[in-house]
PDB file of N, CA and C in Angstrom:
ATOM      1  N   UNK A   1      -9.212   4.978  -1.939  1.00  0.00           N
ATOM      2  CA  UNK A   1      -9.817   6.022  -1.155  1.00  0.00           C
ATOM      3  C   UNK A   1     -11.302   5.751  -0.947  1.00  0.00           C
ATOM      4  N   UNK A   2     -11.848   4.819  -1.835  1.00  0.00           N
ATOM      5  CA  UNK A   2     -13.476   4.773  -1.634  1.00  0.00           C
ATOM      6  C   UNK A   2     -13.371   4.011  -0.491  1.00  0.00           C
ATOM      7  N   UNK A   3     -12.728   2.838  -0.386  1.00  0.00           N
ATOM      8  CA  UNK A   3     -13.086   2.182   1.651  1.00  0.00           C
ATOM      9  C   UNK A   3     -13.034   2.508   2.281  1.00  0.00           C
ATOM     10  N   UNK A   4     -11.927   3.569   2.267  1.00  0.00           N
ATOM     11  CA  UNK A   4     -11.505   4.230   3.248  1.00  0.00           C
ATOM     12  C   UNK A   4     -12.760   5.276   3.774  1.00  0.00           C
ATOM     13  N   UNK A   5     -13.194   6.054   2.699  1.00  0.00           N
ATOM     14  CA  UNK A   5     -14.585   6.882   2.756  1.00  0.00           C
ATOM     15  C   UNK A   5     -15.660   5.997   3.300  1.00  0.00           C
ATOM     16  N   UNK A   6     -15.839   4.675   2.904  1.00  0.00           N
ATOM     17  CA  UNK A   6     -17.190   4.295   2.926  1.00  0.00           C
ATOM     18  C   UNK A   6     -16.796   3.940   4.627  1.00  0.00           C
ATOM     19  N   UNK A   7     -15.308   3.137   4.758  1.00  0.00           N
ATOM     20  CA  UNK A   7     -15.144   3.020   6.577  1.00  0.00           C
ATOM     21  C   UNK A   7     -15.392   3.559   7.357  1.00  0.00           C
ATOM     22  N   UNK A   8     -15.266   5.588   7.085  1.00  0.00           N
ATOM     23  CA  UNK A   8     -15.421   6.475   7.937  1.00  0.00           C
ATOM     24  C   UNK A   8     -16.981   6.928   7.586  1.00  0.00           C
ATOM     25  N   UNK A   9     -17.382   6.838   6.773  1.00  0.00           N
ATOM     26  CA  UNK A   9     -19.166   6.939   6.851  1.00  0.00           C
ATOM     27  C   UNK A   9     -19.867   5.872   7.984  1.00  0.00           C
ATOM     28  N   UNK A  10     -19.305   5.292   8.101  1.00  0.00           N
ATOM     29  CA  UNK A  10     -19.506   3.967   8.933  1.00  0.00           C
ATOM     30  C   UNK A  10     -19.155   4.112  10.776  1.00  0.00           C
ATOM     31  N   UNK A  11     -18.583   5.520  10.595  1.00  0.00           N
ATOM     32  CA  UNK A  11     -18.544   6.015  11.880  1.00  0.00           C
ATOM     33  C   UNK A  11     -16.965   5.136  12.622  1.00  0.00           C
ATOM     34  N   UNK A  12     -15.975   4.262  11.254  1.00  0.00           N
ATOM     35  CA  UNK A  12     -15.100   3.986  11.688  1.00  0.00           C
ATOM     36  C   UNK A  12     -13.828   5.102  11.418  1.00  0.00           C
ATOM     37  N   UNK A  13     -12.355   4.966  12.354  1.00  0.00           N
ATOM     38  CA  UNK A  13     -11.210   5.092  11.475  1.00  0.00           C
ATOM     39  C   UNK A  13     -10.671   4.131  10.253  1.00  0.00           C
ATOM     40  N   UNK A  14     -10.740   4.966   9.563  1.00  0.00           N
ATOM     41  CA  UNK A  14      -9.352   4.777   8.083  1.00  0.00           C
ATOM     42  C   UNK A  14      -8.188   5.433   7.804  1.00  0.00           C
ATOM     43  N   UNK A  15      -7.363   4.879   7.382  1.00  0.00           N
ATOM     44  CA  UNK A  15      -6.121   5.846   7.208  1.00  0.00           C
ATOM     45  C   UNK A  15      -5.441   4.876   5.664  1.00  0.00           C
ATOM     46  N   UNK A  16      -4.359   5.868   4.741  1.00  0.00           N
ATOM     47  CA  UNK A  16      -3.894   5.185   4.126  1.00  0.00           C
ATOM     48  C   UNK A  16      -2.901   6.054   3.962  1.00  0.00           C
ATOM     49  N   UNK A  17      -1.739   5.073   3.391  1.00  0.00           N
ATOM     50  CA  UNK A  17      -0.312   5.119   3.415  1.00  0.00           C
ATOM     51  C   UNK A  17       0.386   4.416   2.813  1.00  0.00           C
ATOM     52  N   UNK A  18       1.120   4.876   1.600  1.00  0.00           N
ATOM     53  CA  UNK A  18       1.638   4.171   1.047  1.00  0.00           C
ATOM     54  C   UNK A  18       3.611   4.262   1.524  1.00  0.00           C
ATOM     55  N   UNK A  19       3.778   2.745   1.548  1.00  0.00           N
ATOM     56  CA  UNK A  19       5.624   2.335   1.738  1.00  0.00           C
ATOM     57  C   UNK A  19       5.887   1.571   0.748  1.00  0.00           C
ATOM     58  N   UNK A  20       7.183   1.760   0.393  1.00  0.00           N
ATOM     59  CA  UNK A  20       7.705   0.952   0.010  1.00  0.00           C
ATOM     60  C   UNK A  20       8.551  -0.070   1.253  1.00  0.00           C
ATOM     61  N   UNK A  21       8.451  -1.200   1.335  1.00  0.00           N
ATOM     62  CA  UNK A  21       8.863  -2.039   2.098  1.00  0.00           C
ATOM     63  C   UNK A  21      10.040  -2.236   2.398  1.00  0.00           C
ATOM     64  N   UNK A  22      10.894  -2.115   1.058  1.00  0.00           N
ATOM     65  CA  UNK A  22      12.232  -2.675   0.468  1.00  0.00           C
ATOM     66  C   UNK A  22      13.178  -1.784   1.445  1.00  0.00           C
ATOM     67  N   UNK A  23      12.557  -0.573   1.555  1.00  0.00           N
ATOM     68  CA  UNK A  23      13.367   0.262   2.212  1.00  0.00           C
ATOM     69  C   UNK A  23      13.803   0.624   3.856  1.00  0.00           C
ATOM     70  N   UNK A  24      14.900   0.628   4.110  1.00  0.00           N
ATOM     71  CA  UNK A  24      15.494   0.204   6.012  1.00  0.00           C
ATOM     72  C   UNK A  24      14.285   1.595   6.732  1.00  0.00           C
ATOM     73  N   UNK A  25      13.873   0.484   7.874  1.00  0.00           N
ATOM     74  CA  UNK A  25      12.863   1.744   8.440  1.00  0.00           C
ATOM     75  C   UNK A  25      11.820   1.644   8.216  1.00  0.00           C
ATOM     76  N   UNK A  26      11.276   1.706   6.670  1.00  0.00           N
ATOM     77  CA  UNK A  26       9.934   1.981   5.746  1.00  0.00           C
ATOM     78  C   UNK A  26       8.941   0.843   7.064  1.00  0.00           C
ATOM     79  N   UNK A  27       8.614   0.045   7.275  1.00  0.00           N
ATOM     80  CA  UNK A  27       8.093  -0.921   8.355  1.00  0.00           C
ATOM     81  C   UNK A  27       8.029  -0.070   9.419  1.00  0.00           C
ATOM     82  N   UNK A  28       8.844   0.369  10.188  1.00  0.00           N
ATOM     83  CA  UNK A  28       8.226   1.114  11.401  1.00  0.00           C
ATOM     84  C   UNK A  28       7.640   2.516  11.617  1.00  0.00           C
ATOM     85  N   UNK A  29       7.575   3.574  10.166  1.00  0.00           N
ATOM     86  CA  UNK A  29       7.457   4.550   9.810  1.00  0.00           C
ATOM     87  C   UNK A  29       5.898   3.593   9.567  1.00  0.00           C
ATOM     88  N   UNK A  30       5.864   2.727   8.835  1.00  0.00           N
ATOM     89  CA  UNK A  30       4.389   2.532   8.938  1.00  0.00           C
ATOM     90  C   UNK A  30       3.343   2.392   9.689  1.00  0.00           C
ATOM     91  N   UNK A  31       4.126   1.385  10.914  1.00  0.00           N
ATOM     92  CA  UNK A  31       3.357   1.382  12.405  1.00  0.00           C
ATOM     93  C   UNK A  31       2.915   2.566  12.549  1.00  0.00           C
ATOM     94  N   UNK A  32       4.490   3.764  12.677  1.00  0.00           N
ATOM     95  CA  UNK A  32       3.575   4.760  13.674  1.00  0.00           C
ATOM     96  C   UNK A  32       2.624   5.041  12.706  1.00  0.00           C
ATOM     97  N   UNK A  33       2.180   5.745  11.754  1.00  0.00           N
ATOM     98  CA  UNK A  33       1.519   6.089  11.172  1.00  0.00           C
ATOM     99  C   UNK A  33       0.265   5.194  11.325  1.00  0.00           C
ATOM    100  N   UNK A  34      -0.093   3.723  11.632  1.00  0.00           N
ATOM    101  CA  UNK A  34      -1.125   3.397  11.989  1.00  0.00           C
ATOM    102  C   UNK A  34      -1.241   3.377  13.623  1.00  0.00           C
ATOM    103  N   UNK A  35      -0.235   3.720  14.382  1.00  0.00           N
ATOM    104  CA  UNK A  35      -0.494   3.651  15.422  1.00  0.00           C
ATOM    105  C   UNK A  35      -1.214   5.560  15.911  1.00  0.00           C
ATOM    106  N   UNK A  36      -0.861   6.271  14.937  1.00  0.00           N
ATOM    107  CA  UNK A  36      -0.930   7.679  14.939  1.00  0.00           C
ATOM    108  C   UNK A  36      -2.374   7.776  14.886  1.00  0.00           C
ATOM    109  N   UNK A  37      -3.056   7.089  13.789  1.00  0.00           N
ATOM    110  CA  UNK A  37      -4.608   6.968  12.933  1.00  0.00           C
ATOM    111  C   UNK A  37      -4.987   6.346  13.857  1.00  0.00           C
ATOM    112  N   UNK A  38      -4.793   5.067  14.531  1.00  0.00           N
ATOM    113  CA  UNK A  38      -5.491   4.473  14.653  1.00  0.00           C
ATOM    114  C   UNK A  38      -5.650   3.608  16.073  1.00  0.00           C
ATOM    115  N   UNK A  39      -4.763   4.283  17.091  1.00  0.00           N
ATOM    116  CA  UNK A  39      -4.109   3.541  18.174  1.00  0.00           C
ATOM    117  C   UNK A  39      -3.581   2.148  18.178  1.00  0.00           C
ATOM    118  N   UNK A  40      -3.397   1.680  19.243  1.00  0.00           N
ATOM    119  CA  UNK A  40      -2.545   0.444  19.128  1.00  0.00           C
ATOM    120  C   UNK A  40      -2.709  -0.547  18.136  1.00  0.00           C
ATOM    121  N   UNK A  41      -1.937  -0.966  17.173  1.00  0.00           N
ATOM    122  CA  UNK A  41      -2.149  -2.373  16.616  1.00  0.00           C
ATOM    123  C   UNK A  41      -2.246  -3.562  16.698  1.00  0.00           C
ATOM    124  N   UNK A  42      -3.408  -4.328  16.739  1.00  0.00           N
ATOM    125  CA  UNK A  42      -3.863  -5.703  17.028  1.00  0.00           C
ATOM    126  C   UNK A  42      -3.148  -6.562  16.656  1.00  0.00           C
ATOM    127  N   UNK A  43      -4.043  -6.285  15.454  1.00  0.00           N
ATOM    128  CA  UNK A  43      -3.765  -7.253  13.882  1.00  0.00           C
ATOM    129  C   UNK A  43      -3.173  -6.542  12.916  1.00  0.00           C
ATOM    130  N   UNK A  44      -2.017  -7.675  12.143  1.00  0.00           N
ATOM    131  CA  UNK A  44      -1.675  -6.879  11.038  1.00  0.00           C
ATOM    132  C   UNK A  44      -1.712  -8.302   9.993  1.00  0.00           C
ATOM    133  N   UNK A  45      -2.463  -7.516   8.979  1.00  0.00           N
ATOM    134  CA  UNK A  45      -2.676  -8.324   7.568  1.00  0.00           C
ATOM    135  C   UNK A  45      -1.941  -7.925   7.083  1.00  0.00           C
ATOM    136  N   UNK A  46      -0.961  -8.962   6.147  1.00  0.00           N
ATOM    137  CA  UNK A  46      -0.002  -8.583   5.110  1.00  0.00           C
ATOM    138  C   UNK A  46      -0.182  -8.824   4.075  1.00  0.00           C
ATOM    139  N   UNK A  47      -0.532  -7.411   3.104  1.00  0.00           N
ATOM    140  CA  UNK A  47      -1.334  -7.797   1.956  1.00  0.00           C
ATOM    141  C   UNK A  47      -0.127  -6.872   0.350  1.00  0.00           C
ATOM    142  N   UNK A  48       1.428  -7.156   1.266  1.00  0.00           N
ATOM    143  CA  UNK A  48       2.478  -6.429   0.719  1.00  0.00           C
ATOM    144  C   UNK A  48       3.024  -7.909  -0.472  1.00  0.00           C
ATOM    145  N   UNK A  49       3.252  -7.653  -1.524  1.00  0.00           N
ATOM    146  CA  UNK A  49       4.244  -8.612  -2.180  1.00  0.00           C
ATOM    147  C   UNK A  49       5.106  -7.645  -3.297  1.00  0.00           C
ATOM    148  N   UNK A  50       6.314  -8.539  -3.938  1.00  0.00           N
ATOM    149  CA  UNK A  50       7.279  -7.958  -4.554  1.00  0.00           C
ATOM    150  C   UNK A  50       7.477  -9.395  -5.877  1.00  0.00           C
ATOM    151  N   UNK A  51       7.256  -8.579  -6.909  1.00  0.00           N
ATOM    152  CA  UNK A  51       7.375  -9.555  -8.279  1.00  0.00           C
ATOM    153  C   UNK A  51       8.114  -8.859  -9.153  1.00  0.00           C
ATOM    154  N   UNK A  52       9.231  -9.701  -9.744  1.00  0.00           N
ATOM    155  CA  UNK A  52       9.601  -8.886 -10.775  1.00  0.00           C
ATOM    156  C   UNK A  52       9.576  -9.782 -11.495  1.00  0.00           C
ATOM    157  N   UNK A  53       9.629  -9.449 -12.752  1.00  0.00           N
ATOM    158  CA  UNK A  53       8.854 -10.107 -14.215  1.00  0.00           C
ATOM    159  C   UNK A  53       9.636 -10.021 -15.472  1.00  0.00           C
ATOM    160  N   UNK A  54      10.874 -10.456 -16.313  1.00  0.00           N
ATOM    161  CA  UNK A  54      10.884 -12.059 -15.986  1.00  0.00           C
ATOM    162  C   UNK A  54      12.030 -11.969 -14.866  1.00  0.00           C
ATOM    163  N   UNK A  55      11.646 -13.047 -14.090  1.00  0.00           N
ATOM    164  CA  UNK A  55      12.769 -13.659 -13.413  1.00  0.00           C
ATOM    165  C   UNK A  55      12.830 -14.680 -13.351  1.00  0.00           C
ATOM    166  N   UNK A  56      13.542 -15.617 -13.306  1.00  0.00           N
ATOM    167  CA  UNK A  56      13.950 -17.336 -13.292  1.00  0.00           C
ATOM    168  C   UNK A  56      14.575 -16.983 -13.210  1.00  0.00           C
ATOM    169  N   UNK A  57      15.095 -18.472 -12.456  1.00  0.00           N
ATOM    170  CA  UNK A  57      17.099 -18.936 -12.045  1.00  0.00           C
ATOM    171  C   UNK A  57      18.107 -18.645 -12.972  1.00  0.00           C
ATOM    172  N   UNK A  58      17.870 -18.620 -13.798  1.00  0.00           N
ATOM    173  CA  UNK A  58      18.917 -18.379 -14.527  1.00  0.00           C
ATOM    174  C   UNK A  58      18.569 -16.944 -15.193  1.00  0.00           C
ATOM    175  N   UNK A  59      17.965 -16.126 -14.968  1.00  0.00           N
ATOM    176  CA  UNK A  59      18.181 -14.516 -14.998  1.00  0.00           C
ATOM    177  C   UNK A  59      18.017 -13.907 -13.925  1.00  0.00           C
ATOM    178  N   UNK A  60      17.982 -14.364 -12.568  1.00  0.00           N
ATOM    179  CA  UNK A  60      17.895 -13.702 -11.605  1.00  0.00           C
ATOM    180  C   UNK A  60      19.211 -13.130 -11.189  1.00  0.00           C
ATOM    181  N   UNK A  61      19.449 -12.134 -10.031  1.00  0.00           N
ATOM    182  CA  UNK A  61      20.323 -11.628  -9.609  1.00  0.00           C
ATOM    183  C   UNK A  61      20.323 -11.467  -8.548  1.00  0.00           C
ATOM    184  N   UNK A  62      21.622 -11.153  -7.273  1.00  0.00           N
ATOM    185  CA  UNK A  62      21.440 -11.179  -5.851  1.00  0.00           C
ATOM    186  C   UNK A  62      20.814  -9.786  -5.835  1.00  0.00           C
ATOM    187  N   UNK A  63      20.265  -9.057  -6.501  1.00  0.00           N
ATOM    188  CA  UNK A  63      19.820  -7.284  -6.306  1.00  0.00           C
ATOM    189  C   UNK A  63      18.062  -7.892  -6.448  1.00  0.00           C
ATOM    190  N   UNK A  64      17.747  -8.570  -7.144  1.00  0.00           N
ATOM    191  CA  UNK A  64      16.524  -9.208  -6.907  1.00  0.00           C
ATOM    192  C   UNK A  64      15.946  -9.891  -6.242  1.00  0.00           C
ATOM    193  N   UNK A  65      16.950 -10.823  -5.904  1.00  0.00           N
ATOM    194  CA  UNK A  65      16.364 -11.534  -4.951  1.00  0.00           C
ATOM    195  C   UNK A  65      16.443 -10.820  -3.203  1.00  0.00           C
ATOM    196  N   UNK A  66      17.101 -10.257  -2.839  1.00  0.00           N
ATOM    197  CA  UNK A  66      17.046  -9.102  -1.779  1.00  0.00           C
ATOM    198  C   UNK A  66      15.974  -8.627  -1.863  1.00  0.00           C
ATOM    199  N   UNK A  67      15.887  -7.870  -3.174  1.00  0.00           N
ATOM    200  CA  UNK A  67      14.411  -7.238  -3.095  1.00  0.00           C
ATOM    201  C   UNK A  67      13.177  -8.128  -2.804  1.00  0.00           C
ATOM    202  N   UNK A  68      13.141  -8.924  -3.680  1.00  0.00           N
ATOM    203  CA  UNK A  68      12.277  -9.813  -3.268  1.00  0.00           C
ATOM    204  C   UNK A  68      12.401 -10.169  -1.182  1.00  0.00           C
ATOM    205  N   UNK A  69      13.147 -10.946  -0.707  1.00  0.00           N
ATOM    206  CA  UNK A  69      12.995 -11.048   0.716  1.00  0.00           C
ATOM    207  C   UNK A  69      12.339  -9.491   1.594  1.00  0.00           C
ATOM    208  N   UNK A  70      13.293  -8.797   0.841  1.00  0.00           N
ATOM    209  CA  UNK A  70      12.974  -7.308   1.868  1.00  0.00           C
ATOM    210  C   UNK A  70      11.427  -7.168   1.929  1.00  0.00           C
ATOM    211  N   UNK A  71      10.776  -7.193   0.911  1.00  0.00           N
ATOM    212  CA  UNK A  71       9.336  -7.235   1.109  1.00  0.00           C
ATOM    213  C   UNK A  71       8.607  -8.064   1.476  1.00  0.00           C
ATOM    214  N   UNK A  72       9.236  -9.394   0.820  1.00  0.00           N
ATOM    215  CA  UNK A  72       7.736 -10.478   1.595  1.00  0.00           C
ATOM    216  C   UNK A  72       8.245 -11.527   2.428  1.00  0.00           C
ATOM    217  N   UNK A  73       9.976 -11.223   3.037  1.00  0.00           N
ATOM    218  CA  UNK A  73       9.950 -11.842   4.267  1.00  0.00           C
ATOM    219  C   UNK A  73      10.393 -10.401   5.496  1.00  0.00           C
ATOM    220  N   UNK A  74      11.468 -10.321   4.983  1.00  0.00           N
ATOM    221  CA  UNK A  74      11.923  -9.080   6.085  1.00  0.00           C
ATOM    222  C   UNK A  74      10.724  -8.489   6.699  1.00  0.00           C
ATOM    223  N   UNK A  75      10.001  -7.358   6.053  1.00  0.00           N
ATOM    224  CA  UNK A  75       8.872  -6.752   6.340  1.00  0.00           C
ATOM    225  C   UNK A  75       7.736  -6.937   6.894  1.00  0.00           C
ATOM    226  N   UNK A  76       7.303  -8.440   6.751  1.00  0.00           N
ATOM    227  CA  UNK A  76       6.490  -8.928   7.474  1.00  0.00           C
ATOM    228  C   UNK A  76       6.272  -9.201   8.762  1.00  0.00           C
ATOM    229  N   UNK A  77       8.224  -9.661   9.013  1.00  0.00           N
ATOM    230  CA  UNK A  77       8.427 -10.201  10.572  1.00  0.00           C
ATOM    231  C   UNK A  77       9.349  -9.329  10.891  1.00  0.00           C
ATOM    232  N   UNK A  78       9.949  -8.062  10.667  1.00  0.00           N
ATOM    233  CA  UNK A  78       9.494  -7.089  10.733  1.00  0.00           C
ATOM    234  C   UNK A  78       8.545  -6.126  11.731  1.00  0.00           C
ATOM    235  N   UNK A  79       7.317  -6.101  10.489  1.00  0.00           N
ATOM    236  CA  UNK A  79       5.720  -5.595  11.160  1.00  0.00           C
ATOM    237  C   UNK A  79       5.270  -6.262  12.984  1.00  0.00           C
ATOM    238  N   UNK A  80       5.519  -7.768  12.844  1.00  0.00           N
ATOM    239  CA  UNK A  80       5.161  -8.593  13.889  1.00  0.00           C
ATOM    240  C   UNK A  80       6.069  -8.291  15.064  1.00  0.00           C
ATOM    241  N   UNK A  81       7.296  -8.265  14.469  1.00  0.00           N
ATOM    242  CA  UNK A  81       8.406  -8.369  16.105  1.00  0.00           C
ATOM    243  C   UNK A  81       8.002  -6.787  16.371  1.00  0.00           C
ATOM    244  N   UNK A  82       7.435  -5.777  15.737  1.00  0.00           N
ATOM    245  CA  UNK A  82       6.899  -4.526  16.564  1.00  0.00           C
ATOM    246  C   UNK A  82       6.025  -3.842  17.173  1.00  0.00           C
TER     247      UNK A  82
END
């Protein structure tokens, strides 16, 4: 919340919003919401990742590794194709 404050002292828009990624939708519920704040979107920085801890090959699971894509591939391209 402080950038966001110090952005709009600055005579800019800020907005914040938290998604979870993982979830169907969660990506375009985010647009609007920056498209709501902030009009059209330029640029989008993707500053989203998904870790779970421990995981290796040989304790991983297909429920993890989904999760894992849903956030730091799905979501990204995703964000872009919208």
């Amino acid at each position: 919340m402080r950038v966001q404050a110090e952005i709009e002292q600055n005579g800019k828009t800020a907005g914040m919003y938290a998604a979870d990624l993982s979830l169907d939708g969660a990506h375009k519920q985010l647009l609007d919401y920056a498209e709501a704040v902030c009009g059209q979107v330029d640029i989008l920085i993707n500053n989203a990742a998904h870790c779970e801890l421990p995981d290796t090959i040989l304790s991983t699971t297909a429920a993890v590794i989904n999760r894992h894509f849903a956030v730091n591939v799905n979501a990204p391209v995703l964000l872009s194709k919208e």
